[in-house]
Protein backbone atom coordinates (compact mmCIF):
# COMPACT_ATOMS: atom_id res chain seq x y z
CA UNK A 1 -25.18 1.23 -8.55
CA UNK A 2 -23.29 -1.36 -10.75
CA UNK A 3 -20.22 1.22 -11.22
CA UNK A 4 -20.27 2.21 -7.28
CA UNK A 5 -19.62 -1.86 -6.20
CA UNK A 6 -17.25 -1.64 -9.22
CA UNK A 7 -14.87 0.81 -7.73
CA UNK A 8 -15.76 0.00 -4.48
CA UNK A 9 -14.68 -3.72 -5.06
CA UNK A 10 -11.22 -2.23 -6.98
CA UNK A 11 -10.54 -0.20 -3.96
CA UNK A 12 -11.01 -2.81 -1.00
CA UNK A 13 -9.11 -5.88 -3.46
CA UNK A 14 -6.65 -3.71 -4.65
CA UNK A 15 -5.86 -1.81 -0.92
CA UNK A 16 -5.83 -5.23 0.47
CA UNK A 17 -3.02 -7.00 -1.43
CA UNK A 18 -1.12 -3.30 -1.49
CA UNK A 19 -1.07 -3.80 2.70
CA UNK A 20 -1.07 -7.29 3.00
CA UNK A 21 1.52 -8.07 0.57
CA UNK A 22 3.18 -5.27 -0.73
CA UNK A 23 3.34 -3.34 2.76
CA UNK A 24 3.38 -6.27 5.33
CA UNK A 25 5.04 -9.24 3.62
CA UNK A 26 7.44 -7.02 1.33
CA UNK A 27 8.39 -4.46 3.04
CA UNK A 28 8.60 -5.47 6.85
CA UNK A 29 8.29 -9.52 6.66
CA UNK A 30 5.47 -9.75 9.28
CA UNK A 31 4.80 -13.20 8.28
CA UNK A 32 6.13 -15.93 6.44
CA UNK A 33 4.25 -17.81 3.35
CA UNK A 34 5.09 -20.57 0.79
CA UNK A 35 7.05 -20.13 -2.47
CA UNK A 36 4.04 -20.55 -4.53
CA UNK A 37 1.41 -18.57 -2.21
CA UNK A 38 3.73 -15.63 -2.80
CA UNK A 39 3.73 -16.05 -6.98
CA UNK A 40 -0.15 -16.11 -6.35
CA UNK A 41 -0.16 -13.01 -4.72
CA UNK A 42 1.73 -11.21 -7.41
CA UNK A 43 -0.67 -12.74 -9.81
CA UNK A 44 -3.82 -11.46 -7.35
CA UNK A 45 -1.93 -7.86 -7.02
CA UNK A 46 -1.98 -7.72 -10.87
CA UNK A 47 -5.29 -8.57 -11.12
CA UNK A 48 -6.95 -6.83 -8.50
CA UNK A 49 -4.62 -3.67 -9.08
CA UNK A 50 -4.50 -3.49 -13.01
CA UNK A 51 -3.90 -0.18 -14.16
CA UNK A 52 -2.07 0.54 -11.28
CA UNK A 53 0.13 -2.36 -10.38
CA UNK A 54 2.96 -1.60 -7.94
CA UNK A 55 5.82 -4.48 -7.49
CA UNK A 56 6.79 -5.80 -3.86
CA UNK A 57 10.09 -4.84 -4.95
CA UNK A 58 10.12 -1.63 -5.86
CA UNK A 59 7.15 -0.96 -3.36
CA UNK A 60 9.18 -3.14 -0.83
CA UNK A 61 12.78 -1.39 -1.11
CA UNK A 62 11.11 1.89 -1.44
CA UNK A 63 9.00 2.03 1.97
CA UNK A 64 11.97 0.58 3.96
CA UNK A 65 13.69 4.19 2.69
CA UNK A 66 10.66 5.92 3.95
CA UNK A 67 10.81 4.34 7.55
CA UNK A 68 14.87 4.72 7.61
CA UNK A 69 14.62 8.65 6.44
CA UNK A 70 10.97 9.52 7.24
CA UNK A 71 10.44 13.72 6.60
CA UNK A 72 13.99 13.58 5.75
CA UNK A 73 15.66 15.27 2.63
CA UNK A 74 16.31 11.07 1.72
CA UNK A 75 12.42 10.02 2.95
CA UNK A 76 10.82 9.34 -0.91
CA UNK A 77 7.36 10.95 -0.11
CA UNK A 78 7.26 13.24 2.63
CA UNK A 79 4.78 16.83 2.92
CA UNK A 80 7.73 18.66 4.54
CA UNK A 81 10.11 18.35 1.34
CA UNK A 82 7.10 18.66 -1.23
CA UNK A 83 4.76 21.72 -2.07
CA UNK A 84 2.02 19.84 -2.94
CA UNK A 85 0.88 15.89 -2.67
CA UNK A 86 0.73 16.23 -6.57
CA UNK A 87 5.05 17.22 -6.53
CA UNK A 88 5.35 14.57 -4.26
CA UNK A 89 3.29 11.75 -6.05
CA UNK A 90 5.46 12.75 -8.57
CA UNK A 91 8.63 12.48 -6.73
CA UNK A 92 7.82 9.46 -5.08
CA UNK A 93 6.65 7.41 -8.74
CA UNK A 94 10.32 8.74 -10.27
CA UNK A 95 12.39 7.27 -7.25
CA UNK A 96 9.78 3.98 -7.74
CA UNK A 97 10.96 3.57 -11.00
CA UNK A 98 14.20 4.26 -10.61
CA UNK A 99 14.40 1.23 -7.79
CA UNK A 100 11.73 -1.29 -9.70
CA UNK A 101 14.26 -0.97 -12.61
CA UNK A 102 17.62 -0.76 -10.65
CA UNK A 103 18.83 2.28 -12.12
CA UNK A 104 19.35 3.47 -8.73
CA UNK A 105 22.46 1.67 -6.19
CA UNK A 106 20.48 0.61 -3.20
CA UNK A 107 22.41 -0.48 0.24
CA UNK A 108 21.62 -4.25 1.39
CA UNK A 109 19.53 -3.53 4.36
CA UNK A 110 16.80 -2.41 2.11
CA UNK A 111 16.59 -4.69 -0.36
CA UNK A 112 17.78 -7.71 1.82
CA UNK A 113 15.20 -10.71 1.39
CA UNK A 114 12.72 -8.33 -0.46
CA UNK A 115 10.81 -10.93 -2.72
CA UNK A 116 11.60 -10.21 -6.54
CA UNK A 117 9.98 -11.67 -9.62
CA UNK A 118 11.29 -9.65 -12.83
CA UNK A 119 9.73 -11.43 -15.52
CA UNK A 120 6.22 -11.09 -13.89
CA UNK A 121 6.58 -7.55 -12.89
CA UNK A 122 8.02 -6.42 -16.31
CA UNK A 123 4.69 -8.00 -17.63
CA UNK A 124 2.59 -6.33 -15.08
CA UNK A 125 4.19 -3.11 -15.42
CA UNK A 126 4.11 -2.81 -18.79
CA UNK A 127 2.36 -0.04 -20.60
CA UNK A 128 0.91 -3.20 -22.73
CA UNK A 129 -0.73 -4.62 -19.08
CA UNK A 130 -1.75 -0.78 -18.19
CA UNK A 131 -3.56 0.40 -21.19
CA UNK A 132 -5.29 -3.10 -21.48
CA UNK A 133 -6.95 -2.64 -17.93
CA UNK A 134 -7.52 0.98 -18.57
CA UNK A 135 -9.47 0.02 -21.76
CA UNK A 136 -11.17 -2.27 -19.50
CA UNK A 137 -12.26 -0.30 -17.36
CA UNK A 138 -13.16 2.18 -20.10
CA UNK A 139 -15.35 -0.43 -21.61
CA UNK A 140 -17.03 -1.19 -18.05
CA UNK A 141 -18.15 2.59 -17.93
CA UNK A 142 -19.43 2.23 -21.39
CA UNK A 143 -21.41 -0.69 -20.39
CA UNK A 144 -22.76 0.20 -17.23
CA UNK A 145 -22.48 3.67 -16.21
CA UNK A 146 -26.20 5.23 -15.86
CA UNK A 147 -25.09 8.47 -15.76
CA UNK A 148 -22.87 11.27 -16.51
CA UNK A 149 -21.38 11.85 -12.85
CA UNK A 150 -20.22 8.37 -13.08
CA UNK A 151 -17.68 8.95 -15.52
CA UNK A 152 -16.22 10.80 -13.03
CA UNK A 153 -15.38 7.76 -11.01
CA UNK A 154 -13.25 6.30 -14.44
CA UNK A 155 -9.56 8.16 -13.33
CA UNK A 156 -10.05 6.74 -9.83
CA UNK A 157 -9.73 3.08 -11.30
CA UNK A 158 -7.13 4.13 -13.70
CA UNK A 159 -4.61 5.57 -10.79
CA UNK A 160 -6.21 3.98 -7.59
CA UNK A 161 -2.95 2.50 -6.31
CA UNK A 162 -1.42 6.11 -6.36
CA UNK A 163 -4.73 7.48 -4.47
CA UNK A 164 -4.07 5.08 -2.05
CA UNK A 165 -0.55 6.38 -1.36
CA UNK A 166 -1.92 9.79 -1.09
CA UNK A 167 -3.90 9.68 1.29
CA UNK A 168 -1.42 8.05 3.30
CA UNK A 169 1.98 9.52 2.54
CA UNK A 170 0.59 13.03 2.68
CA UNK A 171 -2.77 13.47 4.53
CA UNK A 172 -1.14 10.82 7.41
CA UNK A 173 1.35 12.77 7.96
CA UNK A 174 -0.63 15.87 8.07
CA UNK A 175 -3.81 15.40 9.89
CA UNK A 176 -5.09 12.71 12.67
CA UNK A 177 -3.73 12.10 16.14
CA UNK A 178 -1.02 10.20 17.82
CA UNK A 179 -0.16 7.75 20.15
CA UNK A 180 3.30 7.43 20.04
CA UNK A 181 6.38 10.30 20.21
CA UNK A 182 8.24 9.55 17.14
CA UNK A 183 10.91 11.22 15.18
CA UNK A 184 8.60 11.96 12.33
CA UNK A 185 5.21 13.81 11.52
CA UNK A 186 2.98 10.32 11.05
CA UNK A 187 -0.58 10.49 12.58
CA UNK A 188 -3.12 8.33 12.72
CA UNK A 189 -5.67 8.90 10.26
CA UNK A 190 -8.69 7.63 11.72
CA UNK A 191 -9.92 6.52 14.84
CA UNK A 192 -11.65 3.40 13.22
CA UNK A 193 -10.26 3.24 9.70
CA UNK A 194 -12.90 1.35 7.55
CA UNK A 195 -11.16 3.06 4.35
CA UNK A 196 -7.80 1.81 4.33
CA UNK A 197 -8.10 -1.31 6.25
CA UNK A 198 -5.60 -0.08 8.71
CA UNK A 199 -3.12 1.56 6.54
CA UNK A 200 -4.89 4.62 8.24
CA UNK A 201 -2.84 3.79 11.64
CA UNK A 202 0.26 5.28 10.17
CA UNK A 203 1.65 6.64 13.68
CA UNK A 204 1.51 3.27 15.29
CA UNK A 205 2.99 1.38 12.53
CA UNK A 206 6.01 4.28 12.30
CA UNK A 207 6.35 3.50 15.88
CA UNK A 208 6.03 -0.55 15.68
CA UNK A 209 7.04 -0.99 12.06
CA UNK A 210 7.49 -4.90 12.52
CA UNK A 211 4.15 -5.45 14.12
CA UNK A 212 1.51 -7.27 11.69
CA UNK A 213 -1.18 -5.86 13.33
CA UNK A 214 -1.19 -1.50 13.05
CA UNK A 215 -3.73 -1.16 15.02
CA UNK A 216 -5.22 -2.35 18.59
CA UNK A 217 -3.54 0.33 20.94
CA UNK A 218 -6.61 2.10 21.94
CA UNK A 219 -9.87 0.10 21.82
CA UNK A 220 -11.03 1.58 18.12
CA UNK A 221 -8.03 1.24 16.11
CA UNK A 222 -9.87 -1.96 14.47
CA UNK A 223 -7.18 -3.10 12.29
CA UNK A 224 -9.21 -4.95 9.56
CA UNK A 225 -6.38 -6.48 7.30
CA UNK A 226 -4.98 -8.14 10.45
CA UNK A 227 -7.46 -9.77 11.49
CA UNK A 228 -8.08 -11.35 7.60
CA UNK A 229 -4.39 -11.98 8.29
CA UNK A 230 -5.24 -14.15 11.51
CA UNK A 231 -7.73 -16.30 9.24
CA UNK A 232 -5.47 -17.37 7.12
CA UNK A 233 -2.73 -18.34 9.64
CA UNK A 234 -5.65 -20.24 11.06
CA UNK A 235 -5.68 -21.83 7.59
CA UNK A 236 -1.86 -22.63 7.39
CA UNK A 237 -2.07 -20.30 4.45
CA UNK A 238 0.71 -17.65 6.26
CA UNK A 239 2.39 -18.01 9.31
CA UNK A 240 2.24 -14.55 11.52
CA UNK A 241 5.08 -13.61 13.73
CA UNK A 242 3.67 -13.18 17.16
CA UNK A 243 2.64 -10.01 17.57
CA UNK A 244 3.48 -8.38 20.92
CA UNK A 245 1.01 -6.10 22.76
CA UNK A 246 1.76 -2.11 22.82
CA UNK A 247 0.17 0.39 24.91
CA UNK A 248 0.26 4.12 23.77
CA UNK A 249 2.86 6.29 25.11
CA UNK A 250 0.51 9.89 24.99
């Protein structure tokens, strides 16, 4: 039981700063935050993602590219230009690294106002930071795992932030339903989606891409990160941009 709330609690803490900062604050700016609340959630994505750290910058410049050249030749992760989601994983982390460590020329309009913090992300990228949390981890297991099938569970912590992008990047763009005519394959994943705190409404968010909250166009698309989101612009901890109602087009 101890290692289930273990991963479980990597995989909520970790999802949540990957689409509340990486994905919402990064990427599409849906609400604004102090200079020090956004150090302390680089320090939080570190911590909660470990292993698996991804940088608002790279993570940041990167997505914009997917919106601008989604199931294009250019689009960084797409199922129509990959054979498998393990080719495009792959794909994607090259073009990651390539932009994290500006080896790549990237026009303005995707890096414009994209929050960067190089010493910090050279840290938490490191393969010092990464094997430390994987050992860990390791020693978690070795602690508290009860039995063997558990130890199957240990390479889920190691890569969860790439699981994560999985099952959106490929299986959202694959299976699910949609509510909006776009120029892309993205679908939404689930009609509620309890497992990635709204990252699962990938359709509406292609469609709205500026609008904090991904879900709320039909009645079950519970958007769970948005409404932690409304909290704590409630607490003058954020300030959300208004978010304007959408009704499905299909």
């Amino acid at each position: 039981m101890v290692i289930l709330i273990f991963i479980a609690v990597l995989w909520y803490s970790g999802l949540f700063f990957q689409t509340f900062f990486l994905h919402r604050y990064a990427a599409h700016q849906t609400y604004k935050m102090s200079r020090f609340g956004e150090k302390l959630c680089y320090v939080l994505t570190w911590i909660t993602q470990g292993s698996n750290y991804l940088s608002a910058y790279g993570y940041g410049v990167m997505h914009r590219m997917h919106h601008a050249y989604a199931d294009t030749e250019k689009d960084p992760h797409s199922p129509k230009y990959d054979h498998n989601l393990f080719t495009m994983m792959w794909r994607t982390k090259s073009i990651y690294q390539q932009i994290n460590q500006q080896k790549v020329k990237i026009e303005e309009k995707f890096t414009k106002n994209v929050p960067q913090w190089e010493g910090f992300d050279k840290f938490a990228s490191s393969w010092g930071s990464r094997i430390g949390w994987a050992i860990g981890y390791t020693a978690f297991f070795y602690f508290f795992a009860t039995a063997w099938w558990q130890w199957i569970l240990l390479p889920v912590a190691y890569m969860m932030a790439p699981i994560h992008g999985v099952i959106i990047n490929w299986f959202g763009h694959i299976y699910g339903y949609v509510n909006f005519k776009v120029s892309d394959t993205s679908k939404n994943l689930f009609h509620f989606d309890w497992l990635m705190m709204g990252e699962g409404y990938h359709n509406n968010h292609h469609k709205h891409g500026g609008r904090a909250n991904f879900g709320g166009v039909r009645w079950h698309e519970i958007d769970v990160t948005y409404y932690i989101m409304i909290l704590l612009d409630k607490m003058k901890l954020i300030q959300l941009k208004p978010v304007a109602k959408v009704t499905r087009e299909l």
